[in-house]
Protein backbone atom coordinates (compact mmCIF):
# COMPACT_ATOMS: atom_id res chain seq x y z
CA UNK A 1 27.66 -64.85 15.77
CA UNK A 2 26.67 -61.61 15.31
CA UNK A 3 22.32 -61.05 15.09
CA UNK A 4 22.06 -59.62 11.59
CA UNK A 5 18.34 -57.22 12.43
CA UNK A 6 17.17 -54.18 11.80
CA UNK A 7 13.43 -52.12 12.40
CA UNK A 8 12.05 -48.81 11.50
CA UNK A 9 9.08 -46.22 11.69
CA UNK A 10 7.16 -44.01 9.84
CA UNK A 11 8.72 -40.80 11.14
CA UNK A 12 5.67 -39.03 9.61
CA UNK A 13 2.86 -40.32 11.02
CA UNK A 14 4.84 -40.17 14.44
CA UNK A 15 2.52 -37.62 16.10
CA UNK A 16 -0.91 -39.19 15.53
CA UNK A 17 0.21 -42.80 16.69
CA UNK A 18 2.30 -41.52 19.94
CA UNK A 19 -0.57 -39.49 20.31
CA UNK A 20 -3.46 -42.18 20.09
CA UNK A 21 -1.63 -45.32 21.06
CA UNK A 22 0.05 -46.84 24.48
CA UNK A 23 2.98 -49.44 23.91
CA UNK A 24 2.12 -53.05 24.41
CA UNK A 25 4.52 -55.71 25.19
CA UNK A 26 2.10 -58.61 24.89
CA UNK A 27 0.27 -60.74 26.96
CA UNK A 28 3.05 -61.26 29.14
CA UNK A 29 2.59 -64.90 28.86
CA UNK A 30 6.69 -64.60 26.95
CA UNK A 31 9.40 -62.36 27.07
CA UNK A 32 11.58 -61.35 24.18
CA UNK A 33 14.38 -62.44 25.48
CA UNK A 34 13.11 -65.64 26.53
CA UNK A 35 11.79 -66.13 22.98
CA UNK A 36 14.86 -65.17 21.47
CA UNK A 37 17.11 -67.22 24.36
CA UNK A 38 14.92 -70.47 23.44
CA UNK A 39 15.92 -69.83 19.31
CA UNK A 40 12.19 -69.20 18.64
CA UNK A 41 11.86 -67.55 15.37
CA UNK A 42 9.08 -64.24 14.99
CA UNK A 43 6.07 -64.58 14.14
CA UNK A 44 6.84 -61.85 11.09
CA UNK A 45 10.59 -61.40 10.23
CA UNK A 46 10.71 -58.91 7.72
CA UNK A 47 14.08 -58.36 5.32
CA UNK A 48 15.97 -55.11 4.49
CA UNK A 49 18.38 -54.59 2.14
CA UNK A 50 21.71 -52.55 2.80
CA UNK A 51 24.63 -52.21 0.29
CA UNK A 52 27.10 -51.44 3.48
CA UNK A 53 29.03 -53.72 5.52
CA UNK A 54 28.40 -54.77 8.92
CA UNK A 55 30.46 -52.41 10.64
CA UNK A 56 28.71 -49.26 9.49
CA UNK A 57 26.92 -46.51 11.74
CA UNK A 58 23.49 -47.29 10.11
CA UNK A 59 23.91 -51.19 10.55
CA UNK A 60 25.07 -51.04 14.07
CA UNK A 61 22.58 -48.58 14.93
CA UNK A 62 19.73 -50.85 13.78
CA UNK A 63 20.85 -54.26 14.82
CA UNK A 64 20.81 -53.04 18.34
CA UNK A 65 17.72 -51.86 17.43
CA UNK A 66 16.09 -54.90 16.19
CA UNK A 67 17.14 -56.69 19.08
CA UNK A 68 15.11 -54.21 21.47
CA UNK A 69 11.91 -54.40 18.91
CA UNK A 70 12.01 -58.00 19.10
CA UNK A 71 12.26 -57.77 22.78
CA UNK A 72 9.31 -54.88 22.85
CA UNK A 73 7.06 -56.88 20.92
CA UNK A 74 7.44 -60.13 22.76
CA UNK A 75 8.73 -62.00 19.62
CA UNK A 76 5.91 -60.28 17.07
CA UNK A 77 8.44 -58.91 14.83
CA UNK A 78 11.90 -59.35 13.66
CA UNK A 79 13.73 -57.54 10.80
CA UNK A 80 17.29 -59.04 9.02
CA UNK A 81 19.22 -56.89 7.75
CA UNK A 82 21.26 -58.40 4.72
CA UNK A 83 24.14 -56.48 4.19
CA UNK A 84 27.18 -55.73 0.99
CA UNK A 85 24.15 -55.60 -1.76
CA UNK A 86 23.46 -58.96 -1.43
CA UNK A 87 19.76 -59.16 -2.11
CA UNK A 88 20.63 -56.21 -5.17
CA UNK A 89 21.47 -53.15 -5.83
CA UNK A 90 20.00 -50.61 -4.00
CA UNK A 91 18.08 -49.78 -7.40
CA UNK A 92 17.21 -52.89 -7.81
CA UNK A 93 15.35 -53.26 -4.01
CA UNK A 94 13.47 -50.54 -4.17
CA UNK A 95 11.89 -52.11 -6.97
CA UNK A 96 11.51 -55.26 -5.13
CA UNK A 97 10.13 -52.84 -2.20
CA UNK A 98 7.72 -51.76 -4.56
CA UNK A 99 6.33 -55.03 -5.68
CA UNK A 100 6.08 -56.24 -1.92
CA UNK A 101 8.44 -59.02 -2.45
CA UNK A 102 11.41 -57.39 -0.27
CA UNK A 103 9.97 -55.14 2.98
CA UNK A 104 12.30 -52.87 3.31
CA UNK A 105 15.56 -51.44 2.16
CA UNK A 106 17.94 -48.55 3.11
CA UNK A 107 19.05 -46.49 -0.12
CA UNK A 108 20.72 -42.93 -0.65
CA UNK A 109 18.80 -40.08 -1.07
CA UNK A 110 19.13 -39.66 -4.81
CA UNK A 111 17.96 -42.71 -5.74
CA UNK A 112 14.34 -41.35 -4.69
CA UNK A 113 14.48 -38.52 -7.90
CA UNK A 114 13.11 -40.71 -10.33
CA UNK A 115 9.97 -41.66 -8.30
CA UNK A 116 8.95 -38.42 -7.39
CA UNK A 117 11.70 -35.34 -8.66
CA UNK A 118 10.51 -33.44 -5.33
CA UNK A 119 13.30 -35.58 -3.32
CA UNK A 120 16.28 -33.62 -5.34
CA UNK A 121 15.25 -31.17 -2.55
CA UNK A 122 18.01 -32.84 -0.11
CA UNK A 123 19.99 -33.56 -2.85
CA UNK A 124 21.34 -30.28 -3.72
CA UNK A 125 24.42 -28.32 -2.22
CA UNK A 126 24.61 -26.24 0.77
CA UNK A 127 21.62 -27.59 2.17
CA UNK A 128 22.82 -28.67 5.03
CA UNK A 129 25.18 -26.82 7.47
CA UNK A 130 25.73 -29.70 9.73
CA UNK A 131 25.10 -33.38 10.72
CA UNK A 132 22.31 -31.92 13.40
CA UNK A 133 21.03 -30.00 11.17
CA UNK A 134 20.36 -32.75 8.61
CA UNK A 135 19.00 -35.17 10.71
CA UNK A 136 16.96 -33.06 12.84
CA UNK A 137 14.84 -31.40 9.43
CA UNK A 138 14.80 -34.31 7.50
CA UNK A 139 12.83 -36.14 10.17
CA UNK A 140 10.68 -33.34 11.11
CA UNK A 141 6.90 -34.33 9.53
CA UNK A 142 6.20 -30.22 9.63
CA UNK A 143 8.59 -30.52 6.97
CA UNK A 144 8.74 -33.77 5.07
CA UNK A 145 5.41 -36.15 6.11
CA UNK A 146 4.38 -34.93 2.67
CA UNK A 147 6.90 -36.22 1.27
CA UNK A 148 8.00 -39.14 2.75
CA UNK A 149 3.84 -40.50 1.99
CA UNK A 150 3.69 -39.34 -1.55
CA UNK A 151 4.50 -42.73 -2.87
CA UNK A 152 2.44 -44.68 -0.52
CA UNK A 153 0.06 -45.53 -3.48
CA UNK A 154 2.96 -46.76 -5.18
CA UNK A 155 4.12 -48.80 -2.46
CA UNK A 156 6.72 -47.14 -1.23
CA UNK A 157 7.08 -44.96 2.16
CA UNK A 158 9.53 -43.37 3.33
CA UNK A 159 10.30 -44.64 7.46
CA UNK A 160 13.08 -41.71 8.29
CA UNK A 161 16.37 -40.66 7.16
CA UNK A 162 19.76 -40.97 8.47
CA UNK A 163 22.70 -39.73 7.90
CA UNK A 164 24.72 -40.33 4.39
CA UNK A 165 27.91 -38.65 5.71
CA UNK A 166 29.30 -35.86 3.69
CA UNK A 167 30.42 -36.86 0.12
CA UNK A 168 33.86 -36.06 -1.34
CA UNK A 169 35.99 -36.83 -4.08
CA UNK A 170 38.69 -39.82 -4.73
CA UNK A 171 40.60 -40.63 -7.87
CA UNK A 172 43.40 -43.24 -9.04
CA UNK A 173 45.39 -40.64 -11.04
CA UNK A 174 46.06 -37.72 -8.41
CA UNK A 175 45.05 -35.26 -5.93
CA UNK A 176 41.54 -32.90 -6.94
CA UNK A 177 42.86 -29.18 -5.56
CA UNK A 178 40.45 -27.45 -8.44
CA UNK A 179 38.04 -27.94 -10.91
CA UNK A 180 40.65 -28.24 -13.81
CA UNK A 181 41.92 -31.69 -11.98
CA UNK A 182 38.00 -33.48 -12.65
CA UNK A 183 38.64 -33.10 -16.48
CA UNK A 184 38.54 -35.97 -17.96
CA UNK A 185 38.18 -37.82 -15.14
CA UNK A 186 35.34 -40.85 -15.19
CA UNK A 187 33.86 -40.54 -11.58
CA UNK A 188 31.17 -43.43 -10.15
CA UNK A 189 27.93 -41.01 -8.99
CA UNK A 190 24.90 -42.51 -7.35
CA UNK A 191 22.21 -43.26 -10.53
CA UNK A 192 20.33 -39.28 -10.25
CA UNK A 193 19.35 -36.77 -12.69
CA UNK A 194 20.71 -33.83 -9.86
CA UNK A 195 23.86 -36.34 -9.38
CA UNK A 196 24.89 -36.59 -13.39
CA UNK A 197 24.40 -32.85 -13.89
CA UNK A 198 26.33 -31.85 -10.76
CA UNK A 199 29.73 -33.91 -11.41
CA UNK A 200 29.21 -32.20 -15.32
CA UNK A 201 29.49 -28.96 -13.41
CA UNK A 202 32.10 -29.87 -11.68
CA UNK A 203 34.21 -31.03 -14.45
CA UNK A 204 33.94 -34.85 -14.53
CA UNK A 205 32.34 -37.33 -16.46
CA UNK A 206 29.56 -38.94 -14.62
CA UNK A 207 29.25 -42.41 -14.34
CA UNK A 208 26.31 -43.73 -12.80
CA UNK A 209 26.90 -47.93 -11.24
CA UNK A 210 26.18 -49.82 -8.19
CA UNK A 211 28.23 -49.52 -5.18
CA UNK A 212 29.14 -53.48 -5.72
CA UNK A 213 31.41 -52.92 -9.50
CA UNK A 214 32.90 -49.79 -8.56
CA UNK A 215 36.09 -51.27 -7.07
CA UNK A 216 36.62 -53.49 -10.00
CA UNK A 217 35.76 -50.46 -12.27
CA UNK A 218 38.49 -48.31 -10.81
CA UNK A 219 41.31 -51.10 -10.38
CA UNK A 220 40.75 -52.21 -14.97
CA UNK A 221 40.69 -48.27 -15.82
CA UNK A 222 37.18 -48.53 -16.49
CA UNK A 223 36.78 -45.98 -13.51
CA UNK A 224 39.39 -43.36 -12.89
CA UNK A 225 37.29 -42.59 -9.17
CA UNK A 226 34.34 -42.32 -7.66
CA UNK A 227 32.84 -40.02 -4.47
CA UNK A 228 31.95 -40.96 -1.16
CA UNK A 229 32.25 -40.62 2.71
CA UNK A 230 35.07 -41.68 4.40
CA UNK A 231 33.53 -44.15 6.16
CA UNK A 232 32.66 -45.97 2.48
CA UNK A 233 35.87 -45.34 1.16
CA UNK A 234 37.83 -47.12 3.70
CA UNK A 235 34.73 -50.08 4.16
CA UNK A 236 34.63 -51.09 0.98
CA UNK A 237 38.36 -50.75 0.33
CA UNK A 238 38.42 -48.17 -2.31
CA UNK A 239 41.62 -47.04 -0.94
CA UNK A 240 43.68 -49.58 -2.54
CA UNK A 241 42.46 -48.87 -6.12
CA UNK A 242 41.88 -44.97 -5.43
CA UNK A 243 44.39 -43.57 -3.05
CA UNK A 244 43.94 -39.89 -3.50
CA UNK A 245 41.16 -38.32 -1.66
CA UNK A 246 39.69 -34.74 -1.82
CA UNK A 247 37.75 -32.43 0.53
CA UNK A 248 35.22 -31.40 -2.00
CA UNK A 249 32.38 -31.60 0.41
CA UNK A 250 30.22 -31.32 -2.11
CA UNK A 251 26.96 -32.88 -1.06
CA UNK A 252 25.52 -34.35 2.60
CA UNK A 253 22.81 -36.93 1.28
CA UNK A 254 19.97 -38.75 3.51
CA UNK A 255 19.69 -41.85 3.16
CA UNK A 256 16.40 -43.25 3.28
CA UNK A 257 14.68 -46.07 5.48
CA UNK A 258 12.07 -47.65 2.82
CA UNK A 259 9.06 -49.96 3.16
CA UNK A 260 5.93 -51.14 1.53
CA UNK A 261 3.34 -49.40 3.32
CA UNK A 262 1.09 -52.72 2.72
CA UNK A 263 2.69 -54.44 6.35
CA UNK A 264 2.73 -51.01 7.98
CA UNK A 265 -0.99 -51.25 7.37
CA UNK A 266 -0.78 -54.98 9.01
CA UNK A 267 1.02 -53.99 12.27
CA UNK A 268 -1.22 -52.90 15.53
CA UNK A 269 -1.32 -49.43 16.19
CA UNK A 270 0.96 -50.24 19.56
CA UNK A 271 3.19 -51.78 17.59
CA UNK A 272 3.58 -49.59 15.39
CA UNK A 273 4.19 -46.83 18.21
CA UNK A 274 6.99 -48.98 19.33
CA UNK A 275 8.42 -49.09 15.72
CA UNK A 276 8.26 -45.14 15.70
CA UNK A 277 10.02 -45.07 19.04
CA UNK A 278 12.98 -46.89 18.21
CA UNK A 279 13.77 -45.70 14.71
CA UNK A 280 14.02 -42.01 16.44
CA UNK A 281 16.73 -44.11 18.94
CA UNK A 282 18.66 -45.75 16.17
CA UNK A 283 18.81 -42.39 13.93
CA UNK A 284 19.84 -40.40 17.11
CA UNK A 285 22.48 -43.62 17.78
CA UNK A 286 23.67 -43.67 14.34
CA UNK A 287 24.71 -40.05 14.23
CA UNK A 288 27.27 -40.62 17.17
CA UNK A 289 28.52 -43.66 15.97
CA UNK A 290 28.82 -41.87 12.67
CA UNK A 291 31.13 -39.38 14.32
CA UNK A 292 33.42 -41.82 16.23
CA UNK A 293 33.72 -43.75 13.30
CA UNK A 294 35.29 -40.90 10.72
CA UNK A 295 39.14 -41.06 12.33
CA UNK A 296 38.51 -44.56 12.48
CA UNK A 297 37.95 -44.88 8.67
CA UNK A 298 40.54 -42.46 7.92
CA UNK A 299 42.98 -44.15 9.21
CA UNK A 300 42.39 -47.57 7.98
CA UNK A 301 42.42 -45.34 4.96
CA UNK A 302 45.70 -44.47 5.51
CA UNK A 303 47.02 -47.53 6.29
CA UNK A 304 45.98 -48.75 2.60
CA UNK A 305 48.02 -45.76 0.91
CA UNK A 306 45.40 -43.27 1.13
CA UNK A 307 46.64 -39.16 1.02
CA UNK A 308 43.83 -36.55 2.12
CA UNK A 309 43.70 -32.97 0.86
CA UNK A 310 41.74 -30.12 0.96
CA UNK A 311 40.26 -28.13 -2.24
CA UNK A 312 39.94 -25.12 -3.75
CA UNK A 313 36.06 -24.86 -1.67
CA UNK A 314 35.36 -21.40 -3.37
CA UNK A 315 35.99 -22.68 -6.94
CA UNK A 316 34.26 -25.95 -6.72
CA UNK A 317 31.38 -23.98 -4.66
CA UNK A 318 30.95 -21.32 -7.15
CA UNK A 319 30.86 -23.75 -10.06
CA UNK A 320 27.66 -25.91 -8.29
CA UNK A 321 26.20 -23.18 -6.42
CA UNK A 322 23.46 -22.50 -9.42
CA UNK A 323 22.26 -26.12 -9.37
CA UNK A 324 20.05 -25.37 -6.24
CA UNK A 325 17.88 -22.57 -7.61
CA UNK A 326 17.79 -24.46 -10.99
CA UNK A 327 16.26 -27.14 -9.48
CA UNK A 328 13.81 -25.41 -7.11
CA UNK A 329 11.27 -25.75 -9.75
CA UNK A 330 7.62 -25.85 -7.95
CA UNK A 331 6.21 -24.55 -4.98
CA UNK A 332 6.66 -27.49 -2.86
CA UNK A 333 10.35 -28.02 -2.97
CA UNK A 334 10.90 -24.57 -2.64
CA UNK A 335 8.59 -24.32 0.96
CA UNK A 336 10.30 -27.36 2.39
CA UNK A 337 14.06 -25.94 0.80
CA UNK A 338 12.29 -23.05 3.03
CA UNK A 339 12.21 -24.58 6.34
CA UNK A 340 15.25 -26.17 5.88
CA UNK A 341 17.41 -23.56 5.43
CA UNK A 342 15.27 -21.35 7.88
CA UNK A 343 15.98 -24.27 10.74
CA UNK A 344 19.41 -23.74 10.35
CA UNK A 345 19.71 -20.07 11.75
């Protein structure tokens, strides 16, 4: 049976602990995989929350993970990773993230607005030109170990993000070529101020839910579609209820690692450093699994009914191009929109 764990780092505090720490493996007195071989349980097995199945990019990436931190750390630390929302909504766990009930959870970027509205910075269009380009500024601490700490005393932190894949449009009732196909149409966004606003401009009617009632939504008519990767679509079987999908490409999200800082503050500073290590592995890992996995998706897709199109990209563009300056509204969003867009020339 398949080893259901997962581990992560503070990306932002990566420097100073690389810097000041060596990696331990223990006494040497037990090896990992002699602990894990003999069934012995970790001495601290924390949880994390994912709304995905097990055959996603960021689940693979960090179950191989946790089995090499468990292994690093000579049976210190474990993570399970319990997947399809079944320890909440990813709403819900952050909440239980903040109250230091549930360690950790991996949510989508927008998600993040209503703690701190400085987070719609990777939340807006056009930010990103590429996968690469995503991954490599949003886990840069020049640019984000502001941000990713400014809800420590809140008890949340922010451990690194990955990659969200690139979010497009699928609907019951046809094909989306332009904007005058989203009228009227009643289209599942992620729960976000920037979200709402964005499918408004876009010609929808935004309908905020959890991942979890969206296929039930679409198949009754409560739904008429929702937008996603393709990797989600196919996953989580949208396809059958929503067979028309549509290259909008409106938005490339993070998606965010999360813990109480209360059991970073617990860990050793070399375990830590071997935390910090392997999260930069499983992002890096995640992004090419990520890619092998999109004609993989597409065609299960397929196979389930599904018909792909492209859009009218200079309508659709034009129409939520103004959202980024309109939300650019202090100077700290608007340095790190900055560095962003100036590490993609």
């Amino acid at each position: 049976m398949r080893r259901n764990k997962v581990v992560s780092v503070t990306v932002a505090l990566a420097a100073a602990l690389l810097a000041a720490t060596a990696c331990s493996a223990g006494d040497g007195t037990r090896t990992g995989a002699a602990a894990r071989d003999s069934g012995d349980s970790a001495e601290t097995t924390f949880k994390l929350a994912f709304n995905q199945q097990t055959n996603h990019p960021q689940f693979v990436a960090l179950d191989a993970m946790g089995d090499r931190l468990r292994e690093r750390t000579d049976g210190r630390y474990d993570i399970e990773v319990f997947p399809n929302e079944t320890l909440g909504t990813q709403k819900d766990t952050i909440e239980l993230v903040k109250a230091g009930t549930l360690e950790m959870s991996m949510v989508a970027g927008p998600l993040m607005e209503s703690f701190n509205a400085d987070f719609t910075v990777f939340n807006l269009p056009f930010t990103f030109d590429s996968q690469e380009h995503q991954r490599r500024t949003t886990n840069d601490p020049a640019i984000v170990a502001g941000l990713y700490s400014s809800l420590d005393d809140q008890g949340l932190h922010v451990l690194g993000a990955f990659h969200g894949g690139v979010r497009n449009m699928y609907s019951s009732k046809g094909p989306i070529v332009e904007p005058a196909d989203m009228k009227g149409l009643k289209i599942r966004v992620i729960e976000s101020d920037t979200n709402i606003e964005m499918m408004r401009m876009m010609g929808g009617s935004p309908a905020p839910m959890g991942m979890g009632e969206v296929y039930t939504a679409i198949q009754s008519g409560v739904l008429d579609g929702a937008e996603n990767n393709e990797l989600t679509y196919a996953n989580v079987k949208h396809a059958e209820v929503a067979k028309f999908y549509s290259y909008t490409r409106h938005l490339m999200l993070p998606d965010y690692l999360l813990i109480n800082p209360k059991f970073l503050d617990e860990m050793s500073e070399g375990d830590r450093a071997i935390f910090l290590e392997e999260i930069a592995t499983a992002i890096e890992e995640e992004g090419r699994l990520w890619k092998q996995e999109i004609p993989r998706s597409k065609a299960l897709a397929e196979e389930a009914g599904a018909k792909f199109n492209e859009v009218d990209s200079a309508a659709f563009s034009a129409l939520i191009a103004p959202l980024t300056q309109k939300k650019l509204t202090n100077a700290t969003v608007r340095d790190i929109h900055a560095k962003v867009r100036a590490a993609a020339e």
